[in-house]
C-alpha atoms as a PDB file:
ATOM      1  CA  UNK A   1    -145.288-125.375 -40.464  1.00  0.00           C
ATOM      2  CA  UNK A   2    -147.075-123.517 -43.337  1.00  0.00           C
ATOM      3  CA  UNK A   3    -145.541-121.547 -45.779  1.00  0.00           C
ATOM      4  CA  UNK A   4    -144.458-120.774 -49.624  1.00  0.00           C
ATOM      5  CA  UNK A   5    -141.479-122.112 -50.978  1.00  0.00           C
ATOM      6  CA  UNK A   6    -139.908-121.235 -54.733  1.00  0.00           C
ATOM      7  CA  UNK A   7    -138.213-123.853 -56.111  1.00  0.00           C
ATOM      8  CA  UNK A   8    -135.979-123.061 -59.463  1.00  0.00           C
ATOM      9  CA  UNK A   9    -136.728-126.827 -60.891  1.00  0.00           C
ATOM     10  CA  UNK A  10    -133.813-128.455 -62.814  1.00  0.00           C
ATOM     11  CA  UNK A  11    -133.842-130.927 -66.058  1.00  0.00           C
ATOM     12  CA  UNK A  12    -134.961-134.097 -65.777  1.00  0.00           C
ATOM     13  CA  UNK A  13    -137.128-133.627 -62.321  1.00  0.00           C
ATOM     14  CA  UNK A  14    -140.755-134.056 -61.982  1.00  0.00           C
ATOM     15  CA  UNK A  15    -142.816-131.694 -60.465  1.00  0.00           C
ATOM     16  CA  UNK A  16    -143.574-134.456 -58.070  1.00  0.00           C
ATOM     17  CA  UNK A  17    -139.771-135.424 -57.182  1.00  0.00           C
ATOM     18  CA  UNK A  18    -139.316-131.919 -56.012  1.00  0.00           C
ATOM     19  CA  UNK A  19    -142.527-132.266 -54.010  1.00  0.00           C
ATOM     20  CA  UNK A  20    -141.296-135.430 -52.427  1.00  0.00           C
ATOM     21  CA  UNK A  21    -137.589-133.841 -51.353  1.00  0.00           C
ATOM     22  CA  UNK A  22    -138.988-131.141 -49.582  1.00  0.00           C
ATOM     23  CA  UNK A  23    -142.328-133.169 -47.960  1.00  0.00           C
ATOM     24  CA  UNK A  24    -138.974-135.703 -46.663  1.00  0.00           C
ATOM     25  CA  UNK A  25    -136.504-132.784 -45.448  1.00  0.00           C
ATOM     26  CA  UNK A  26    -139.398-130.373 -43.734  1.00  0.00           C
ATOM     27  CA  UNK A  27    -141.052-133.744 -42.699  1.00  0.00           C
ATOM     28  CA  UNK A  28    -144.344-132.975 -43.684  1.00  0.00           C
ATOM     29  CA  UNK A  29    -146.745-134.716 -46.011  1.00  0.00           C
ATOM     30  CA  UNK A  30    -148.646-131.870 -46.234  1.00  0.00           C
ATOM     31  CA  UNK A  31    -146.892-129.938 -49.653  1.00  0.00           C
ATOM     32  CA  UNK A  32    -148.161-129.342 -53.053  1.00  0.00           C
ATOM     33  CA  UNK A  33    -147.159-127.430 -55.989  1.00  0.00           C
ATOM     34  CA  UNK A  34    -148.765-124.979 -58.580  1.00  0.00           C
ATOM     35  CA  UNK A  35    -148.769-125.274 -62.235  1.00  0.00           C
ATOM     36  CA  UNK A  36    -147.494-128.092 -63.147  1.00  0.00           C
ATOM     37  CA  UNK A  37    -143.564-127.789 -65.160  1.00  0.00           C
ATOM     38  CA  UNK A  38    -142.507-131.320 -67.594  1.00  0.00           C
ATOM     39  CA  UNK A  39    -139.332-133.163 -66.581  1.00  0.00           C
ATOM     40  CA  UNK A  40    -137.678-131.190 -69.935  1.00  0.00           C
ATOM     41  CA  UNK A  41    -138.803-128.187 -68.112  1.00  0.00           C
ATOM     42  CA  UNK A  42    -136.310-125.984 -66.183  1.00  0.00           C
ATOM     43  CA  UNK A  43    -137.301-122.746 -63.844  1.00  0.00           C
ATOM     44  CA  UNK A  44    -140.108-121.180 -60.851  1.00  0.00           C
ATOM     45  CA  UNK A  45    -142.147-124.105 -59.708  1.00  0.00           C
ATOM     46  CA  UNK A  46    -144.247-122.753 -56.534  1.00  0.00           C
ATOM     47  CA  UNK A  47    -144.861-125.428 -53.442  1.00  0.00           C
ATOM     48  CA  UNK A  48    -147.471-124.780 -50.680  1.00  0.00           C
ATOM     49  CA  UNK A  49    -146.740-126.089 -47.514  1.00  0.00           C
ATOM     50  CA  UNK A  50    -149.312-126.950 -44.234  1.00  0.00           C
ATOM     51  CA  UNK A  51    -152.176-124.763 -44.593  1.00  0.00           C
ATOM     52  CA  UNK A  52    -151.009-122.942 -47.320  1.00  0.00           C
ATOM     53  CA  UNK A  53    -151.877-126.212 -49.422  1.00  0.00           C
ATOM     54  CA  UNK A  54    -155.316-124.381 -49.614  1.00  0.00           C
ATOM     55  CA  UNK A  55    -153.611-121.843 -51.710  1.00  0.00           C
ATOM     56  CA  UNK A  56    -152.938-123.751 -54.606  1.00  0.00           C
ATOM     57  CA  UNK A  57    -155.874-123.298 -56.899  1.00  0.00           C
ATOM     58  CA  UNK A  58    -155.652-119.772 -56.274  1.00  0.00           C
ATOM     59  CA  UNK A  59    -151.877-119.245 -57.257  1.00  0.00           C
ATOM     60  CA  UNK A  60    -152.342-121.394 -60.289  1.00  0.00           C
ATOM     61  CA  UNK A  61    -154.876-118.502 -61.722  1.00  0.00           C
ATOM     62  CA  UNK A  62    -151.749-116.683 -61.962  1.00  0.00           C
ATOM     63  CA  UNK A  63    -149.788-115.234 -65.351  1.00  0.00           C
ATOM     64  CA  UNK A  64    -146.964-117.189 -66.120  1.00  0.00           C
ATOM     65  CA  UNK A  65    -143.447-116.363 -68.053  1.00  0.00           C
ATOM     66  CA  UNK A  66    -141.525-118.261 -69.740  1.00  0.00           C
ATOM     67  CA  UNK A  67    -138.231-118.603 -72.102  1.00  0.00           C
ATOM     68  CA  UNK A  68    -138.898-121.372 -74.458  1.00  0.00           C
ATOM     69  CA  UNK A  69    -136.680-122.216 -77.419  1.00  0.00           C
ATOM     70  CA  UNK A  70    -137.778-124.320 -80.460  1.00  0.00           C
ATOM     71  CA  UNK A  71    -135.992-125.419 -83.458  1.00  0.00           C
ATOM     72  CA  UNK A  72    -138.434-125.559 -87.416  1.00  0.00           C
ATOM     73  CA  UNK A  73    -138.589-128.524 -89.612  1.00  0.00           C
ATOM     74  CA  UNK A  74    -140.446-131.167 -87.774  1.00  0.00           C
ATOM     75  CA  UNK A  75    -143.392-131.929 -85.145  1.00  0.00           C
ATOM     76  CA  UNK A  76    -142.803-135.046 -82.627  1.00  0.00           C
ATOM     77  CA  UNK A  77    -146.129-136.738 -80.753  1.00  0.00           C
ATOM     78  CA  UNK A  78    -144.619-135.066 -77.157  1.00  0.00           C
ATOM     79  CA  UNK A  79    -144.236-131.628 -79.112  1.00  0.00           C
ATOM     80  CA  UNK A  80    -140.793-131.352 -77.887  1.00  0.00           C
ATOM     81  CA  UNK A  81    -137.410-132.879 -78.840  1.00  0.00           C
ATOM     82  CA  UNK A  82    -137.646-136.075 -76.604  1.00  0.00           C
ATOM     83  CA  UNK A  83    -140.345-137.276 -78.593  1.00  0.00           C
ATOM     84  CA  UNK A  84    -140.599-139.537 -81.556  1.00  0.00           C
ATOM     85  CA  UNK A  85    -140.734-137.531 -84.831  1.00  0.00           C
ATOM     86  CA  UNK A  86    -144.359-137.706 -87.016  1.00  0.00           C
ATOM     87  CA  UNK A  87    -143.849-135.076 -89.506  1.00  0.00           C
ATOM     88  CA  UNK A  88    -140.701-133.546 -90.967  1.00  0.00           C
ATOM     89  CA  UNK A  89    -140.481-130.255 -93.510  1.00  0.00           C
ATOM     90  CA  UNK A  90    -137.175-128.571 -94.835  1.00  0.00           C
ATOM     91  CA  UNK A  91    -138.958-124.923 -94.664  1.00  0.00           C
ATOM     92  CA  UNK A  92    -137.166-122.276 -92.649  1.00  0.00           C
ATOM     93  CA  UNK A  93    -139.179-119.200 -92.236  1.00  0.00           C
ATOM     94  CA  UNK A  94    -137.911-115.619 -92.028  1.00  0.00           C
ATOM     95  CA  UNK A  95    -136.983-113.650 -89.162  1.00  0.00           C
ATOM     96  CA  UNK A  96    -139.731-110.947 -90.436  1.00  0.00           C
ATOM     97  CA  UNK A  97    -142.038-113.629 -91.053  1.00  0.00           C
ATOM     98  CA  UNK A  98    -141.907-115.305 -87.751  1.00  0.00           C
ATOM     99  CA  UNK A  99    -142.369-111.573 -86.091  1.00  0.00           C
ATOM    100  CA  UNK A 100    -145.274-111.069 -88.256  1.00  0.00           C
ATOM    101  CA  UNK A 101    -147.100-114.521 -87.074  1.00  0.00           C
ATOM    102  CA  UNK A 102    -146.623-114.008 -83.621  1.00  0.00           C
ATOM    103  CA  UNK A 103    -148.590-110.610 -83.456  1.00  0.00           C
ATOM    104  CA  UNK A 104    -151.746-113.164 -84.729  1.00  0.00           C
ATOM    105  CA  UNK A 105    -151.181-115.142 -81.969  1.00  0.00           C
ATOM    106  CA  UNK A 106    -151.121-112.404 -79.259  1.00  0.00           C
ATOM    107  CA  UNK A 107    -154.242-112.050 -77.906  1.00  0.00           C
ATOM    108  CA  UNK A 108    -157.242-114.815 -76.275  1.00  0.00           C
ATOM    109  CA  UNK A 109    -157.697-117.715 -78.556  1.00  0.00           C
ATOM    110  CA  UNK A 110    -158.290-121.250 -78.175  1.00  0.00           C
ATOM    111  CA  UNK A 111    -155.890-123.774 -77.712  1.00  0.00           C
ATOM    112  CA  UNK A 112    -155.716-127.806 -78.412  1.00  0.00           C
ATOM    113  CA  UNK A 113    -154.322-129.295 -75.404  1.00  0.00           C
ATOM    114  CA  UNK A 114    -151.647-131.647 -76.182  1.00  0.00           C
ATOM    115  CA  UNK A 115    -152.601-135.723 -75.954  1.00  0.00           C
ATOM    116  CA  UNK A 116    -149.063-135.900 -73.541  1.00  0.00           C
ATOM    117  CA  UNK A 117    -150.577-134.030 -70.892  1.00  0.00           C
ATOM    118  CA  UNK A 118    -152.477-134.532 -67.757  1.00  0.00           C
ATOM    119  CA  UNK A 119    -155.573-133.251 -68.849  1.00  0.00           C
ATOM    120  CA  UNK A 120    -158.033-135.224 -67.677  1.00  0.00           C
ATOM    121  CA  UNK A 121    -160.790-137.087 -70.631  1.00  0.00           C
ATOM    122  CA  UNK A 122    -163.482-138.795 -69.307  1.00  0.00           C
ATOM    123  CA  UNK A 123    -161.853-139.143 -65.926  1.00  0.00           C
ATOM    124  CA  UNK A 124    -158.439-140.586 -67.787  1.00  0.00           C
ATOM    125  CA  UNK A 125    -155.126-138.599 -68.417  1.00  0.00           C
ATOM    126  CA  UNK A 126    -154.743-137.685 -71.765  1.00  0.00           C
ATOM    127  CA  UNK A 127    -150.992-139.170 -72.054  1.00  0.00           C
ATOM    128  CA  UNK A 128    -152.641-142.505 -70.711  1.00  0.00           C
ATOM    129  CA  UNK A 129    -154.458-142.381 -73.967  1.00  0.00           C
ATOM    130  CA  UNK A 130    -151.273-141.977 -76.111  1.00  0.00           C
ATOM    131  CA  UNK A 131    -149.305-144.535 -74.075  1.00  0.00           C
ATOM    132  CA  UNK A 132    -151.710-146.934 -74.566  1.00  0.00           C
ATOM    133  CA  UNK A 133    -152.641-145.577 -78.667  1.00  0.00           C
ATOM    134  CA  UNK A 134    -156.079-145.399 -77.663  1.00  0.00           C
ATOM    135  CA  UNK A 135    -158.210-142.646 -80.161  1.00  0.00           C
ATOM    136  CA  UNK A 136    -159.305-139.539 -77.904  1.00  0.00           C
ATOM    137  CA  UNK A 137    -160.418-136.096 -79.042  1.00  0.00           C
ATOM    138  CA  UNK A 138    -157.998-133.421 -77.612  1.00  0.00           C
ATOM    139  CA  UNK A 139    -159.734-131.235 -75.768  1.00  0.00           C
ATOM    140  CA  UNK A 140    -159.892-127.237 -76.499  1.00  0.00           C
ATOM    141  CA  UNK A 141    -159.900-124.327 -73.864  1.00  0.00           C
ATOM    142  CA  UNK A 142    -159.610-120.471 -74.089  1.00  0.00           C
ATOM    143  CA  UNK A 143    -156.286-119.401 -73.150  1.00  0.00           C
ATOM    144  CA  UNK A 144    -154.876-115.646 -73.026  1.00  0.00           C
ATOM    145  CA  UNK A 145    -151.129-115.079 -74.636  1.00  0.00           C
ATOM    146  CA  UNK A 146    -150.612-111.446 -72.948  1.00  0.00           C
ATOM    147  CA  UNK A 147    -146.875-111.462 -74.524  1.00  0.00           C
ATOM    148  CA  UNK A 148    -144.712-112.610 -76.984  1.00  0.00           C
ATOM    149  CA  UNK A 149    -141.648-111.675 -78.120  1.00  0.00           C
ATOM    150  CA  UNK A 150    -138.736-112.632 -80.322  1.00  0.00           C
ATOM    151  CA  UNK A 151    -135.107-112.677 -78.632  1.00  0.00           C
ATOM    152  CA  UNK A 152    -133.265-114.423 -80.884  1.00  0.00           C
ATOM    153  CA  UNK A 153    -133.454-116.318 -84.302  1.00  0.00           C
ATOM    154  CA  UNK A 154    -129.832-118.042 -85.330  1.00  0.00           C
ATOM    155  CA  UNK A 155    -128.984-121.589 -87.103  1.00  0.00           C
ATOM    156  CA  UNK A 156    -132.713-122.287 -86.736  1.00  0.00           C
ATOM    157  CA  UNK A 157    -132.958-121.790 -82.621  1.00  0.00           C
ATOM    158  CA  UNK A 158    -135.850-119.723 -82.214  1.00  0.00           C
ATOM    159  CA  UNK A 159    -135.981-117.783 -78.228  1.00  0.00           C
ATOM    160  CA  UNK A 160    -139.181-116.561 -77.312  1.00  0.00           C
ATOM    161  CA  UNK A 161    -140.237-114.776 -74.124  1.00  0.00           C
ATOM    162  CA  UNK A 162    -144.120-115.459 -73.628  1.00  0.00           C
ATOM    163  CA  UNK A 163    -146.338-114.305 -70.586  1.00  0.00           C
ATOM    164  CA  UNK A 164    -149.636-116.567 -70.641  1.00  0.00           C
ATOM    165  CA  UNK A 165    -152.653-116.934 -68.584  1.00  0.00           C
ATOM    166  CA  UNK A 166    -153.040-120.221 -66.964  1.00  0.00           C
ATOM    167  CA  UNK A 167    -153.878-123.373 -68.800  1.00  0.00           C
ATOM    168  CA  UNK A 168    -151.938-122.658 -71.456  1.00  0.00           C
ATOM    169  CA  UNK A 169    -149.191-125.204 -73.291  1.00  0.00           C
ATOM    170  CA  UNK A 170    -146.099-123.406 -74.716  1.00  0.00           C
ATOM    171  CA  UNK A 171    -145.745-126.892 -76.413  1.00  0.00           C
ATOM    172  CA  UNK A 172    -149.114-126.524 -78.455  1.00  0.00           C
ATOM    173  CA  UNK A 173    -147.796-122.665 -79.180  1.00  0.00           C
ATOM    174  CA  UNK A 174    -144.658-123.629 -80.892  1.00  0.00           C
ATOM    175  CA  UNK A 175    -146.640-125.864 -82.992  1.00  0.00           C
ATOM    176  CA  UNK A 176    -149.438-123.928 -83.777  1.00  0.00           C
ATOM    177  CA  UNK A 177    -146.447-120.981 -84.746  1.00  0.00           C
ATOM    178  CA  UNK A 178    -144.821-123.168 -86.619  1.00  0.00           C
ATOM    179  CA  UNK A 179    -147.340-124.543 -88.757  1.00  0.00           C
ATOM    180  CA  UNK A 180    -148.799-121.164 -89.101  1.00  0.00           C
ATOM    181  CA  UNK A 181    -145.639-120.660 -90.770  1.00  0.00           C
ATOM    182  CA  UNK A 182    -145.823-123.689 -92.932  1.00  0.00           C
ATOM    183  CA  UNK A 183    -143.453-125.389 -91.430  1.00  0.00           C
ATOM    184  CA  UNK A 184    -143.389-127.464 -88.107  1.00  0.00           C
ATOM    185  CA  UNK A 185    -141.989-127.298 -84.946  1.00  0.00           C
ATOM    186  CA  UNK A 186    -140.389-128.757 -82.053  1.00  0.00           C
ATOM    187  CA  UNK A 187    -139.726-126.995 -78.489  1.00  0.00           C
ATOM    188  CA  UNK A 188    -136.172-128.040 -77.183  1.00  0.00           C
ATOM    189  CA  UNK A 189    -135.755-126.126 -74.138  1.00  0.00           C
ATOM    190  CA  UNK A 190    -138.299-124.151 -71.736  1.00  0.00           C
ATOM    191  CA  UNK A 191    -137.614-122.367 -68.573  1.00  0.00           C
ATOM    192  CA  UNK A 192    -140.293-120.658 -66.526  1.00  0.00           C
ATOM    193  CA  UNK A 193    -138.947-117.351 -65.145  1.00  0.00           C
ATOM    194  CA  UNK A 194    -142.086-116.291 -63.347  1.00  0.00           C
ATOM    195  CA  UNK A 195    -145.383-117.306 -61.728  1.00  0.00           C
ATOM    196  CA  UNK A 196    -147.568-114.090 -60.436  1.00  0.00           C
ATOM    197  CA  UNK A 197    -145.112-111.873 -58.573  1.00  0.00           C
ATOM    198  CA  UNK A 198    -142.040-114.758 -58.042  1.00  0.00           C
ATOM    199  CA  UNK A 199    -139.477-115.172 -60.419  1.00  0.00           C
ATOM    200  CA  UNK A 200    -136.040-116.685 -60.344  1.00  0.00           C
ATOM    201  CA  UNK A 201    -134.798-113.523 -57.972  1.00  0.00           C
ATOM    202  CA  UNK A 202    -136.904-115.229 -54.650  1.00  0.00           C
ATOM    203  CA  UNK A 203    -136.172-119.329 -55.832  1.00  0.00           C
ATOM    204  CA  UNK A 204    -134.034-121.528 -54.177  1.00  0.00           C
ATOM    205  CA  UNK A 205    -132.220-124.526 -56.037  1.00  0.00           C
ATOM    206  CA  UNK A 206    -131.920-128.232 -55.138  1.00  0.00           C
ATOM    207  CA  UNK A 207    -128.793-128.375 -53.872  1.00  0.00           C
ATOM    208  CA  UNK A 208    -130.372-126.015 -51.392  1.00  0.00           C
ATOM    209  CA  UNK A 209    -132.902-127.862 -50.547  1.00  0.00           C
ATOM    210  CA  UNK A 210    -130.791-130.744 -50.052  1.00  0.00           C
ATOM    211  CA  UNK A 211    -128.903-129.304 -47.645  1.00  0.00           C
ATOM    212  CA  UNK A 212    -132.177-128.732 -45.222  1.00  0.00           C
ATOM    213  CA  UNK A 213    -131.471-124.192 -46.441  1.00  0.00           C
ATOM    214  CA  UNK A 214    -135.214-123.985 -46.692  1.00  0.00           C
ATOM    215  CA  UNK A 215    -137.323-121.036 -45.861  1.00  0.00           C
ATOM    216  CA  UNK A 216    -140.974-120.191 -45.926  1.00  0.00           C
ATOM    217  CA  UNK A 217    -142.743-117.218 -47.515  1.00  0.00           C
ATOM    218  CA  UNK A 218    -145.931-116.223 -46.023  1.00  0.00           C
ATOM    219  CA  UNK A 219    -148.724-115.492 -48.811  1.00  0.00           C
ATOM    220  CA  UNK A 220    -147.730-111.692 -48.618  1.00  0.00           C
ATOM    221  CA  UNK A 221    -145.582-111.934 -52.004  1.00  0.00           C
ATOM    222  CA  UNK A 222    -148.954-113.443 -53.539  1.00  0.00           C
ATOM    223  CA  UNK A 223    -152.029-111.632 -52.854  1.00  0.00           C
ATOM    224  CA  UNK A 224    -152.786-107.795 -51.553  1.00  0.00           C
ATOM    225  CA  UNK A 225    -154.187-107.518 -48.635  1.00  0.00           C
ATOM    226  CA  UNK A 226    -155.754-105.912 -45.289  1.00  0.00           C
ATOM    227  CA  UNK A 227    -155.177-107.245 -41.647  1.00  0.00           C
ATOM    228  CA  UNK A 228    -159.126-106.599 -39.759  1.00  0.00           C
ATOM    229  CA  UNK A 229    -158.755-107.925 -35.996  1.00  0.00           C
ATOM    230  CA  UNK A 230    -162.733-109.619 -35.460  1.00  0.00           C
ATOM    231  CA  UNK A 231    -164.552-109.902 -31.828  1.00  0.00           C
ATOM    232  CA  UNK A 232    -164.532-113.043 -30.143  1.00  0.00           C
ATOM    233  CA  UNK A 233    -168.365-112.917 -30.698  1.00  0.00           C
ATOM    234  CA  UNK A 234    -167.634-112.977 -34.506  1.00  0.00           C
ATOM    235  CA  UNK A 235    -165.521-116.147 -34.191  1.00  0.00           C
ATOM    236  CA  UNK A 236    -168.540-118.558 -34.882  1.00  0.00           C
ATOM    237  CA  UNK A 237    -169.032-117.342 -38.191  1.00  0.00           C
ATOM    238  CA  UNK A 238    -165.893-117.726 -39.048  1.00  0.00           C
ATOM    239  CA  UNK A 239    -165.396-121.196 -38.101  1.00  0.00           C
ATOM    240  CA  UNK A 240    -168.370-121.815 -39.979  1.00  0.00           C
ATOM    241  CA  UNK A 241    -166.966-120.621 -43.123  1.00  0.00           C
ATOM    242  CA  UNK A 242    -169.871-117.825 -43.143  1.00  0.00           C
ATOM    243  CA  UNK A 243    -169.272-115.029 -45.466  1.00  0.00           C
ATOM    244  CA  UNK A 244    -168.462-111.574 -43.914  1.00  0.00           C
ATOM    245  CA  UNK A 245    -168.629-107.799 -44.426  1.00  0.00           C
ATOM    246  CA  UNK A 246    -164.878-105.600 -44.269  1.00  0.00           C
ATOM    247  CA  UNK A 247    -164.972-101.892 -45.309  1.00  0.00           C
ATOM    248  CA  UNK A 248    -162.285-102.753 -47.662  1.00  0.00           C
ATOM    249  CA  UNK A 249    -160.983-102.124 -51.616  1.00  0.00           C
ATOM    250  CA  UNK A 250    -158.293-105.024 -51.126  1.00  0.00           C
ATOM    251  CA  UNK A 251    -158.641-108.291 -52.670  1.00  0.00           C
ATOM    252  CA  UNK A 252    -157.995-110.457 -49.423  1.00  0.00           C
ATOM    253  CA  UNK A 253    -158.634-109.808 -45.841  1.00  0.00           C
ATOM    254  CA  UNK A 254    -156.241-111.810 -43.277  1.00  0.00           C
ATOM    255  CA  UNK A 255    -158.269-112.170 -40.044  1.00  0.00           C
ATOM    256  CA  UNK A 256    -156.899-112.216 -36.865  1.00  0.00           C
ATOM    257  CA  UNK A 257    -158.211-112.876 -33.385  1.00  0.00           C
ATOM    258  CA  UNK A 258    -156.230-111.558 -30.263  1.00  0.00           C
ATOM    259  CA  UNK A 259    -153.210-110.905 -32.880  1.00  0.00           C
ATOM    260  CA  UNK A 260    -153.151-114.653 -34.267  1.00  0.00           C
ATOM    261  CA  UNK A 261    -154.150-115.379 -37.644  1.00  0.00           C
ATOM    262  CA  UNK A 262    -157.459-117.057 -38.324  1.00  0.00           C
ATOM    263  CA  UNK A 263    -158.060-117.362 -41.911  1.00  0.00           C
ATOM    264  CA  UNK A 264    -157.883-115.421 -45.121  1.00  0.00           C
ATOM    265  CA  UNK A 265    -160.729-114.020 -47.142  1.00  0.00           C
ATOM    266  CA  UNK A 266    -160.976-113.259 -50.520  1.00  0.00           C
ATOM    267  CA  UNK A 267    -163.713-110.227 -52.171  1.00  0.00           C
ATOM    268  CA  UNK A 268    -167.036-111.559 -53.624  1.00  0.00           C
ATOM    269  CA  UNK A 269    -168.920-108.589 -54.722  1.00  0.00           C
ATOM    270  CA  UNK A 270    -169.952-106.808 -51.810  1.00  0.00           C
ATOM    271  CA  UNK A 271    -168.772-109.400 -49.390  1.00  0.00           C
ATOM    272  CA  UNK A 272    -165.524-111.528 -48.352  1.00  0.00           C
ATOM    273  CA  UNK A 273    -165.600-115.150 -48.735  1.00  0.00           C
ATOM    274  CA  UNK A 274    -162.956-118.121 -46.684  1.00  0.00           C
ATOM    275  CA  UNK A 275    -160.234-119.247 -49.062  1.00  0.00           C
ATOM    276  CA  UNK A 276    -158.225-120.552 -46.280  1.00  0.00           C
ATOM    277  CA  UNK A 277    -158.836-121.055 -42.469  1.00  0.00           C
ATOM    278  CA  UNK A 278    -155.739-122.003 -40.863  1.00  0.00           C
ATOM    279  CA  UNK A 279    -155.344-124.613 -37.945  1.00  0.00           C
ATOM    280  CA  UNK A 280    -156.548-123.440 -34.846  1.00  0.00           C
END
């Protein structure tokens, strides 16, 4: 059983609870999900399934959406509302103002990753460090915000729409908006509405998945590709994870042998590389 599933993720569920539903109900150890969504966190979490489990650094390169909303006047140590509060401030920017600052922060730039994450520090999770109120020094990395727009600003609820490159922390966002506008900020809801190409449209809820109504994508909805049909005398290489040559401009290549598929590659330069060989 291989496969992609899309999961629309509810409040107050781990990434990891929805893993171990649907490992229990397709009864299969052998699932893993992309781009990891916080228990506050609501929306498109993507699970690989069987083989497909070799897909998962590749779909977490993907852009992300999202619909977060955030409230001003003060900063908790989690960055969002469940958190306990370090710094409060009565300022309440301007609707004009808070259009203005989010134009700076379109654009790459780098981020501070947030100490309740699961960055890794010297081979410890950063919110180990803060549950334990041990001194570590957050870590920075470049991330891209591609979009960011303003839906609504009323009785201090701020809706945003952003679309991010991967690695980045709405969380650390809001409060690097916020205190770009002199004020802080705390994020109080945040739903992901799209990974890559899957949004909400192709998910499938829990109480779905509960009741066993669970069906597999194959990686077509991911990646663009070509289908090249190799010799049995090419089979060698390909079970030895050599690289190999397709007249091709796609970015994958599935190969098949005899009709079955065999693996899929992915473009190197002039050349195709393994990303996945599937059982035999």
């Amino acid at each position: 059983m291989h496969g992609i599933l899309v999961v629309d993720k509810p409040k107050d569920y781990t990434s990891r609870d929805v893993v171990n539903i649907v490992s229990k109900k397709l009864g299969t150890k052998k699932v893993g999900h992309t781009g990891t969504l916080d228990p506050l966190a609501t929306g498109v979490l993507v699970l690989c399934v069987g083989d497909y489990t070799k897909f998962v650094s590749k779909l977490v390169d993907h852009d992300k959406e999202y619909i977060v909303t955030f409230q001003f006047g003060m900063e908790t140590d989690t960055l969002d509302i469940t958190g306990n509060i370090l710094y409060k401030k009565n300022h309440i920017p301007k609707r004009e103002d808070i259009i203005n600052v989010l134009e700076h922060f379109k654009g790459e730039q780098e981020q501070v990753v947030p100490i309740y994450s699961a960055k890794k520090v010297n081979g410890k999770k950063l919110y180990e460090y803060a549950r334990k109120r041990e001194e570590v020094i957050l870590p920075k990395q470049q991330i891209v915000v591609k979009e960011l727009e303003l839906i609504s600003f009323k009785d201090n609820n701020v809706v945003l729409r952003c679309v991010v490159s991967k690695g980045t922390y709405i969380r650390s966002l809001i409060r690097d908006i916020s205190r770009k506008l002199d004020t802080y900020g705390v994020m109080i809801e945040l739903r992901r509405t799209r990974l890559g190409k899957n949004d909400l449209s192709t998910a499938v809820d829990m109480e779905q998945i509960q009741n066993g109504d669970i069906v597999l994508q194959d990686f077509t909805s991911f990646v663009c590709y070509d289908v090249k049909e190799i010799e049995e005398s090419d089979l060698n290489y390909l079970y030895h994870r050599n690289e190999l040559f397709f007249d091709s401009i796609k970015d994958y290549i599935l190969v098949q042998y005899k009709g079955e598929n065999l693996a899929l590659y992915q473009k190197h330069k002039d050349r195709y590389k393994p990303c996945i060989l599937f059982d035999k």
